[in-house]
N, C-alpha and C. Protein backbone atom coordinates (compact mmCIF):
# COMPACT_ATOMS: atom_id res chain seq x y z
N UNK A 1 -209.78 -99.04 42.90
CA UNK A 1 -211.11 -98.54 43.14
C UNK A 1 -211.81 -99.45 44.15
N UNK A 2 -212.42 -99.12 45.11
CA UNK A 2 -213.22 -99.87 46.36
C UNK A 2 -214.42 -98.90 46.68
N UNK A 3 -215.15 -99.50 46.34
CA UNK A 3 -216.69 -98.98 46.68
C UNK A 3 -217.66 -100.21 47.06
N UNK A 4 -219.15 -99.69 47.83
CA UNK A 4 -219.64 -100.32 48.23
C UNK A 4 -221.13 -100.30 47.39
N UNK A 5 -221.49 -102.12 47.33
CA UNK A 5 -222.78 -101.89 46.68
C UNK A 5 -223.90 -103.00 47.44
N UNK A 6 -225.10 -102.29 47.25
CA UNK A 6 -225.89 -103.01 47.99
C UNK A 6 -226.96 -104.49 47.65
N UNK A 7 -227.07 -105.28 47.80
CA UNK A 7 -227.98 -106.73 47.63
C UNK A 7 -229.22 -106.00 47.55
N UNK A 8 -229.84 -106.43 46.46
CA UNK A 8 -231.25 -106.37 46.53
C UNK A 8 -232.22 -107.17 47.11
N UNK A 9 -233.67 -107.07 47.17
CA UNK A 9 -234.27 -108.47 47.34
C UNK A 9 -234.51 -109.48 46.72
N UNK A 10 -233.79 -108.91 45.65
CA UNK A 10 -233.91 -110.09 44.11
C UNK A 10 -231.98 -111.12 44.42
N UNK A 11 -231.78 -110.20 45.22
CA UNK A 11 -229.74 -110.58 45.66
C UNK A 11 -229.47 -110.41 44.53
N UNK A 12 -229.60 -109.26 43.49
CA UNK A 12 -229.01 -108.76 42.56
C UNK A 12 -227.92 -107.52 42.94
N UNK A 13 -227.06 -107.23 42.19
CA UNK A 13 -226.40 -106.02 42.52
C UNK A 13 -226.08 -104.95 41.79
N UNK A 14 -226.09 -103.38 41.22
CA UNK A 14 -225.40 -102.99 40.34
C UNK A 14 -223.74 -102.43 40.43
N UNK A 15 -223.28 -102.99 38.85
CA UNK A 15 -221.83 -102.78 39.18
C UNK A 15 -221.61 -101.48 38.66
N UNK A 16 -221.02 -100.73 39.81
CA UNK A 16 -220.60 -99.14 39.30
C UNK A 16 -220.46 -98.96 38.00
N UNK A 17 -220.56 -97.63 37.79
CA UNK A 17 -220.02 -97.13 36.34
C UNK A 17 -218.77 -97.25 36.30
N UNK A 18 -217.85 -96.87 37.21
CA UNK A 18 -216.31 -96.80 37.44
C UNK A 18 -215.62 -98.24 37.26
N UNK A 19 -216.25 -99.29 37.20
CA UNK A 19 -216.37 -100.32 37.42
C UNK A 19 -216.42 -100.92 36.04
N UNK A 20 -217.44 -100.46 35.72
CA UNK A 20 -217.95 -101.13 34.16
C UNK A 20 -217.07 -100.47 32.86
N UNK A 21 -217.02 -99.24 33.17
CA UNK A 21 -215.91 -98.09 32.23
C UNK A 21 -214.59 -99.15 32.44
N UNK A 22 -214.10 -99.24 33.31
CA UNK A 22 -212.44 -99.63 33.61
C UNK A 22 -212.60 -101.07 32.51
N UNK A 23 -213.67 -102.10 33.14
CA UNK A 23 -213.32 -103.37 32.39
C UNK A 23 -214.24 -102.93 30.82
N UNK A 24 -214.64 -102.10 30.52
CA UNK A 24 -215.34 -102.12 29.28
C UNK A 24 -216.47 -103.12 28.87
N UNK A 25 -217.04 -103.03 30.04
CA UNK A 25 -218.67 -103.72 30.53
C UNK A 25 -219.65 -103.43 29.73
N UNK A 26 -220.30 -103.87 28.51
CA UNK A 26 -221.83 -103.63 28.47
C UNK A 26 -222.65 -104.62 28.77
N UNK A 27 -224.09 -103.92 28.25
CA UNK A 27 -224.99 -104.42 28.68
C UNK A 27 -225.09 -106.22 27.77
N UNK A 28 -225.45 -107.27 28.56
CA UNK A 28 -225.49 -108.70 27.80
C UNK A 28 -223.80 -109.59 28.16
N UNK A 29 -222.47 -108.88 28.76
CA UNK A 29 -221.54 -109.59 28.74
C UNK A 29 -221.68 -110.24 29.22
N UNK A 30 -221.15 -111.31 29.48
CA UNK A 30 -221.00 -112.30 30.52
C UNK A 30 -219.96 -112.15 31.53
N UNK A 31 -219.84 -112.39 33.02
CA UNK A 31 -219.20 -112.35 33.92
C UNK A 31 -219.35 -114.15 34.78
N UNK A 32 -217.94 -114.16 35.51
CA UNK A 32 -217.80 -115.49 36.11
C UNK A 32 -218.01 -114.77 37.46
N UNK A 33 -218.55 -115.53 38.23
CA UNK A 33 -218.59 -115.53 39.37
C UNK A 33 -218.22 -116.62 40.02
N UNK A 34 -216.94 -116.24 40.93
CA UNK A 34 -216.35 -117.40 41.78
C UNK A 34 -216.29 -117.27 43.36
N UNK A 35 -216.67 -118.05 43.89
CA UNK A 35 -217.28 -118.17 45.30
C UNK A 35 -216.42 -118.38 46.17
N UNK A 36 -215.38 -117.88 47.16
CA UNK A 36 -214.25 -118.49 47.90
C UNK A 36 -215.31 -117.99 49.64
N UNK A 37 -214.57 -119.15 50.29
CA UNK A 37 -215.38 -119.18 51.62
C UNK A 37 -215.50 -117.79 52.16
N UNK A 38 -214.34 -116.78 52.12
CA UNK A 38 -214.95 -115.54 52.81
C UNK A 38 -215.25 -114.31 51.67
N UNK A 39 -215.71 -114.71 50.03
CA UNK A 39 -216.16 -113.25 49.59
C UNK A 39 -216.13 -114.45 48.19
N UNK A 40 -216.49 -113.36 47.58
CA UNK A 40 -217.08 -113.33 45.76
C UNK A 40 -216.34 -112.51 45.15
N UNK A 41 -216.08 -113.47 44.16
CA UNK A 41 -215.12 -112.76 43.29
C UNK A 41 -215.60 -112.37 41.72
N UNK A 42 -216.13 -111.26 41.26
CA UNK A 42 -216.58 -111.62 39.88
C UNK A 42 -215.85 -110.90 38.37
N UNK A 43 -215.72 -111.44 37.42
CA UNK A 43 -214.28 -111.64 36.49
C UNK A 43 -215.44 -111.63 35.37
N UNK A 44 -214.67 -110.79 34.30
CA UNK A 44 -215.35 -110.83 33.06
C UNK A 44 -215.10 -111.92 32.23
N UNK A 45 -216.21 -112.73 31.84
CA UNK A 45 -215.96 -113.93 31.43
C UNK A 45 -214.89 -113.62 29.78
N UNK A 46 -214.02 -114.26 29.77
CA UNK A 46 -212.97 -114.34 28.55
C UNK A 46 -213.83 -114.95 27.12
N UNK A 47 -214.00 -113.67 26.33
CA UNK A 47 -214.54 -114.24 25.18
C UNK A 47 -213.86 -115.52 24.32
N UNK A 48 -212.38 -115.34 24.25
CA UNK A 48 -212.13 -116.74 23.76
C UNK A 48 -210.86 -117.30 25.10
N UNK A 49 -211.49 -118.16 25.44
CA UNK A 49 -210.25 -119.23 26.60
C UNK A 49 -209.16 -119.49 26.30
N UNK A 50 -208.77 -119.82 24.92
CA UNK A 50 -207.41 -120.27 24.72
C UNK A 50 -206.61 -119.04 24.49
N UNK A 51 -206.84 -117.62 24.18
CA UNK A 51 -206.43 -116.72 24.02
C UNK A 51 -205.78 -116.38 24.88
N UNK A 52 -206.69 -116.55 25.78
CA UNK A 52 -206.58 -116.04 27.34
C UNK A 52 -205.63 -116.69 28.03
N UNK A 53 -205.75 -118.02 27.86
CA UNK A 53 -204.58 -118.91 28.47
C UNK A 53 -203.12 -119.20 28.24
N UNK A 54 -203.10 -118.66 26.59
CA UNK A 54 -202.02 -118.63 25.88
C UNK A 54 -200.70 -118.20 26.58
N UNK A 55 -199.96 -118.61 26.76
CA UNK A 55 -198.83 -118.17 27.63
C UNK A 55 -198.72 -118.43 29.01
N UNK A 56 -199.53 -119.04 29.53
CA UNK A 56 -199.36 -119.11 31.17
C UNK A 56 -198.44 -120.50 31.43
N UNK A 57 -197.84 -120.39 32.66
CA UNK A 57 -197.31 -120.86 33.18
C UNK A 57 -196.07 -121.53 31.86
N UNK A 58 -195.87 -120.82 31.76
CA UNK A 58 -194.39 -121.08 30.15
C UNK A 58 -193.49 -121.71 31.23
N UNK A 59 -192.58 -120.94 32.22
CA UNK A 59 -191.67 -121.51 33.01
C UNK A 59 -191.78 -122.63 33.24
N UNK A 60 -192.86 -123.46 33.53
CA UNK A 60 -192.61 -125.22 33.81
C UNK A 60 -192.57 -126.03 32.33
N UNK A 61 -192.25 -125.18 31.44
CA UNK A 61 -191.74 -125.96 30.16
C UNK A 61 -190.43 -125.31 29.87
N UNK A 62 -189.74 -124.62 29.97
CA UNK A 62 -188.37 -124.36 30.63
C UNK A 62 -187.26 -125.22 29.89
N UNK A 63 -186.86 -125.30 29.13
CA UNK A 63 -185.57 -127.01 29.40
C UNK A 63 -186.45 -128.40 28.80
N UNK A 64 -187.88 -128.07 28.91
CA UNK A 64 -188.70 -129.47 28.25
C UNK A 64 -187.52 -130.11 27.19
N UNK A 65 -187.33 -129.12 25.94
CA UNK A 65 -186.77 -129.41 24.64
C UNK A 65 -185.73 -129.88 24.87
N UNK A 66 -184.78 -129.87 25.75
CA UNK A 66 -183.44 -130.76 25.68
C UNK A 66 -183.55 -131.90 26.72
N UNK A 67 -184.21 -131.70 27.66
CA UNK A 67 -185.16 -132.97 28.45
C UNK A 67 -185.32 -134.31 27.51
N UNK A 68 -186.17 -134.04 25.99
CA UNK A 68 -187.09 -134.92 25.21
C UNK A 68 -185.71 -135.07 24.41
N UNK A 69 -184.85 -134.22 24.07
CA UNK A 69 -184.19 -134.94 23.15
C UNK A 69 -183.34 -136.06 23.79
N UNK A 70 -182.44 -135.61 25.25
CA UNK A 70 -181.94 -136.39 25.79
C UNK A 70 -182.52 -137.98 25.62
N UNK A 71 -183.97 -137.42 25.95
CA UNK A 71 -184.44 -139.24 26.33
C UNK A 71 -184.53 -139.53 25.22
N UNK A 72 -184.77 -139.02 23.97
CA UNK A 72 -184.89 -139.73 22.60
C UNK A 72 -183.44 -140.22 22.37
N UNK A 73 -182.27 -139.77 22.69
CA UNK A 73 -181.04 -140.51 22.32
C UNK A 73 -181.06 -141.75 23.21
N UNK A 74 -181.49 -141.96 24.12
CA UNK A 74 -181.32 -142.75 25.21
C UNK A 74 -182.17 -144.10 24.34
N UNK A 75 -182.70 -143.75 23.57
CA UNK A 75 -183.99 -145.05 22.82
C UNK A 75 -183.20 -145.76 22.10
């Protein structure tokens, strides 16, 4: 979905219905807004963080477990 919305004089904006329906937006959520040099990015803030984070980046623990045991025989 790509649509266009306009700045107010308050530099407020409203976010489409199509918009708010898809992420299941009401009124009071919280949203992040993150600032990269050429645009704005804004993300529904994650009611709980660790939930959210749970599982990422698994692959760089990979092999950890025979890594730690190795070095524990090595002691």
């Amino acid at each position: 979905m790509a649509t266009t919305v306009t700045l107010s004089s308050k530099y407020q904006i409203v976010i489409p219905q199509e918009a708010r329906k898809a992420l299941s937006l009401s009124a009071g959520d919280e949203l992040l807004v993150l600032s990269k040099p050429d645009r704005v990015v804004i993300i529904p803030k994650p009611k709980k963080f660790a939930k959210r984070m749970m599982g990422l980046h698994q692959e760089v623990w990979q092999g950890a477990e025979a890594y730690l045991q190795d070095e524990r025989k090595d002691w």
